[in-house]
Structure formats: structure tokens, C-alpha cells
Protein backbone atom coordinates (compact mmCIF):
# COMPACT_ATOMS: atom_id res chain seq x y z
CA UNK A 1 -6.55 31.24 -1.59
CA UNK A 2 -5.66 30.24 -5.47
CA UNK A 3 -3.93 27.03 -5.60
CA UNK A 4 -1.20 27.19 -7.83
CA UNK A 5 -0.14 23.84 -9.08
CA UNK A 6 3.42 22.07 -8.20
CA UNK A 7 5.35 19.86 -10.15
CA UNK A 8 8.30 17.89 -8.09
CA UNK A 9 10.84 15.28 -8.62
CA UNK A 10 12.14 12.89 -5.49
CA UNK A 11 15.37 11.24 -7.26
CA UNK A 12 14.81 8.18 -4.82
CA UNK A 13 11.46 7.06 -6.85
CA UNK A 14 10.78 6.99 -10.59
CA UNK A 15 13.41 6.12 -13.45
CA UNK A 16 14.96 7.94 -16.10
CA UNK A 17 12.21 8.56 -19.39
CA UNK A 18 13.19 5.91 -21.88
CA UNK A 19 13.18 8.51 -24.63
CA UNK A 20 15.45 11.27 -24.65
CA UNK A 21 13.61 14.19 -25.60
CA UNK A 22 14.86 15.66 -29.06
CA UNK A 23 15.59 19.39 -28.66
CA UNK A 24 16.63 22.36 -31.71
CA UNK A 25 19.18 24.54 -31.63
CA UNK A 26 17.31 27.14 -30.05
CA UNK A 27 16.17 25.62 -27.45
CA UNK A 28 19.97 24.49 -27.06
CA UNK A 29 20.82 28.03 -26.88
CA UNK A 30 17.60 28.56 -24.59
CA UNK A 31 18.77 26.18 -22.20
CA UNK A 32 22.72 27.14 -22.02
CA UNK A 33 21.86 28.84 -18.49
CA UNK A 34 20.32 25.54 -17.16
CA UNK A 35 23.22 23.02 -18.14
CA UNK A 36 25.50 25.58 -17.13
CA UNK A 37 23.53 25.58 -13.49
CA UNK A 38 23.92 21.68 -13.36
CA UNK A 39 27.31 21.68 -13.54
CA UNK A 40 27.72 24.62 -10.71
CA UNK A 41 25.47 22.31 -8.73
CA UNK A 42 27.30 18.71 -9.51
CA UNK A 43 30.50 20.74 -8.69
CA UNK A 44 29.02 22.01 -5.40
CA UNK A 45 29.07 25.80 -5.69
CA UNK A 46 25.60 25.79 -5.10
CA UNK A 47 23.01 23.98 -3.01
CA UNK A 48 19.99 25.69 -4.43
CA UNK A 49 19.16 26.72 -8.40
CA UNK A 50 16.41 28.73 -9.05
CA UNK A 51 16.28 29.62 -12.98
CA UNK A 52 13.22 30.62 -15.11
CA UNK A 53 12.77 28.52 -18.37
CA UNK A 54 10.52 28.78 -21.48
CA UNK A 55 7.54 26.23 -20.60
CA UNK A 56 8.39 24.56 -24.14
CA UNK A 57 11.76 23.05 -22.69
CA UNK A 58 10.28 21.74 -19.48
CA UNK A 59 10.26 18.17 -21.10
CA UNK A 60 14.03 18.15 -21.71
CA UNK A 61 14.24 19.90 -17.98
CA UNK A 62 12.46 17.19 -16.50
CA UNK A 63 14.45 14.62 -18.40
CA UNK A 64 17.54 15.69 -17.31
CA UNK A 65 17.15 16.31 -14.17
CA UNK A 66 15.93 13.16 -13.76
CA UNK A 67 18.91 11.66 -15.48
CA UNK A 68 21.26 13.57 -13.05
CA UNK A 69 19.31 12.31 -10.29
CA UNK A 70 18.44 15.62 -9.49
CA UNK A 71 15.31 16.84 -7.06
CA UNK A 72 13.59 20.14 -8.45
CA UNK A 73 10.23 21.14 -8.30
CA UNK A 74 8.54 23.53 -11.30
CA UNK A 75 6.18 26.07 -10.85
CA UNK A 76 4.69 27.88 -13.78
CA UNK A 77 4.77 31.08 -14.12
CA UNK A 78 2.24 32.56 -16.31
CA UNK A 79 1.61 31.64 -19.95
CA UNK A 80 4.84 30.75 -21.20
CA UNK A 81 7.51 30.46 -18.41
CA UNK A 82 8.27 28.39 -15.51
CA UNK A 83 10.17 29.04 -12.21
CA UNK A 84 12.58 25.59 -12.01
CA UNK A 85 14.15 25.14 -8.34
CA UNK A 86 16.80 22.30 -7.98
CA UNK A 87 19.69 21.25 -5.79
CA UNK A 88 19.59 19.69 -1.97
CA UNK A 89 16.50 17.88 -1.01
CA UNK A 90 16.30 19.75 1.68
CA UNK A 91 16.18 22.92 0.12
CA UNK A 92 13.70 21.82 -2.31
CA UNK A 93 11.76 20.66 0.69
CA UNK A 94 11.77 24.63 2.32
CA UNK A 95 10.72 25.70 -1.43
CA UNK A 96 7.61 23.16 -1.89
CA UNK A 97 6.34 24.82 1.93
CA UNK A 98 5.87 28.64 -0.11
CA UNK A 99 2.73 27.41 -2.28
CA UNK A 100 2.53 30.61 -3.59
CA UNK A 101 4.28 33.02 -6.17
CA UNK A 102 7.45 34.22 -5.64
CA UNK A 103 6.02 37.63 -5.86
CA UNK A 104 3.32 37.17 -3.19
CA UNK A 105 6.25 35.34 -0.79
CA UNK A 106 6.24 36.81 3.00
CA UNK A 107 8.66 38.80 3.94
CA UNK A 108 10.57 36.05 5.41
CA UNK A 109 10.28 33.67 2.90
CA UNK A 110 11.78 36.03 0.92
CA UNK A 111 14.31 36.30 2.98
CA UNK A 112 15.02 32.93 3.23
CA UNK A 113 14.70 31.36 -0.07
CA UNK A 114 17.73 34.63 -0.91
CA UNK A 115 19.64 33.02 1.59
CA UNK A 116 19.25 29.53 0.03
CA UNK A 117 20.18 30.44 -3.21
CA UNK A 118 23.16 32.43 -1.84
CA UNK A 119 22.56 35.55 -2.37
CA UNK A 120 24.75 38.24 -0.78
CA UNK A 121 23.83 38.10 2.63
CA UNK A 122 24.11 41.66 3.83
CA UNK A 123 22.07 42.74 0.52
CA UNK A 124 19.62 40.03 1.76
CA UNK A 125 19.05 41.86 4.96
CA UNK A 126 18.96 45.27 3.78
CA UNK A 127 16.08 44.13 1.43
CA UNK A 128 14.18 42.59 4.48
CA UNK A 129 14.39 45.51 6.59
CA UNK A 130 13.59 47.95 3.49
CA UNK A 131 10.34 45.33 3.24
CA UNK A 132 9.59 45.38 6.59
CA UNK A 133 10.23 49.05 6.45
CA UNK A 134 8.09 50.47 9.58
CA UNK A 135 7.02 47.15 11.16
CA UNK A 136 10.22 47.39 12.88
CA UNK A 137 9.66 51.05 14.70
CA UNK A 138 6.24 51.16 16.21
CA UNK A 139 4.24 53.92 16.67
CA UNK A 140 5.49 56.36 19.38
CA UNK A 141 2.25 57.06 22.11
């Protein structure tokens, strides 16, 4: 089993970077999503973020999630992106547990981590069943 490497955040250990990281405007259009995702979060719309981000901003990322006293964990995702999860501990705690690709997730991790990021929740179990497909109706004998 490939090992796929996870960077986290506990906001209870670690300060701020003394240096804010200096950023261009494209990366501040880049990054609109993001700061627009911290504010749904500080606002509480949302308990869990999951956003993908050019690799190149992940030290402004980390910075200010740190500032905001944020958890999150990172996970790249191949060359030039990476996935970035933040919100509730907790939920960061459930996401940390996958190890693995969000395309190689089990069924029901799939299903959960939807859930979690609150995803309609009909649509949610529509696209469990439709994964389980015939797992649910064995065979006849």
C-alpha cells in the first residue's frame, strides 16, 4: 500500500510564521475561493472545507490558516495541486483516518466525508447506492 504523505495543523501547538508570506496578484486571484471559504467557515456555514489549491500557494495557505487558528490538513495531489481540508477538529480528525486519495476512498468514506462537507444529502445517498450498485441485491440461488 503507497503511503501518501500528510501535512496537518493542530491550532493548540505551534505559533503563527513570523513572516508573512508575500503573494502576486495572481495568486491573489488564485486564492479568492480559499479566503472566501474562511470566512463561510469563521461565520459557521460550514464545519468542513475541502478546496483544491495550486501547490505554489500552500505557503500563504499554511500561514493563514495558522493565523486564523485554523486545523487543516494538505494532501497533494499530483504535480502541481493540493487537496486542503479545514474546519472542526473533529472533522479534520475523520479526514486524517482516509490515508488514501480521494479517488481510491471506500465507498463509505465517500459517503461520509460528502456528508461532512454538506453535500446534499439525498444526492449523497443516491451516489452510494449507484456505487454500491449490486452489493446491495445478492445473487438469487
Amino acid at each position: 500500500m503507497k503511503i501518501y504523505p500528510i501535512y496537518s495543523y493542530n491550532p493548540y501547538f505551534g505559533a503563527v510564521p513570523a513572516k508573512f508570506p508575500k503573494i502576486n496578484k495572481q495568486q491573489q486571484c488564485e486564492l479568492g475561493v480559499f479566503l472566501h471559504h474562511i470566512y463561510e467557515y469563521k461565520k459557521g456555514l460550514r464545519s468542513l472545507i475541502l478546496t483544491t489549491e495550486k501547490k505554489s500557494n500552500k505557503e500563504y495557505i499554511e500561514y493563514r490558516l495558522h493565523k486564523e487558528k485554523i486545523p487543516y490538513t494538505i494532501e497533494p495531489v499530483g504535480e502541481k495541486n493540493i487537496n486542503v481540508f479545514f474546519g472542526n477538529e473533529d472533522c479534520i480528525d475523520v479526514v486524517k483516518t482516509f490515508k488514501k486519495p480521494l479517488n481510491k476512498l471506500s465507498d463509505e468514506q465517500d459517503f461520509m466525508l460528502g456528508i461532512m462537507l454538506g453535500y446534499d444529502k439525498i444526492l449523497q445517498c443516491q451516489r452510494y447506492l449507484k456505487r454500491i450498485g449490486d452489493k446491495l441485491n445478492p445473487l438469487k440461488g
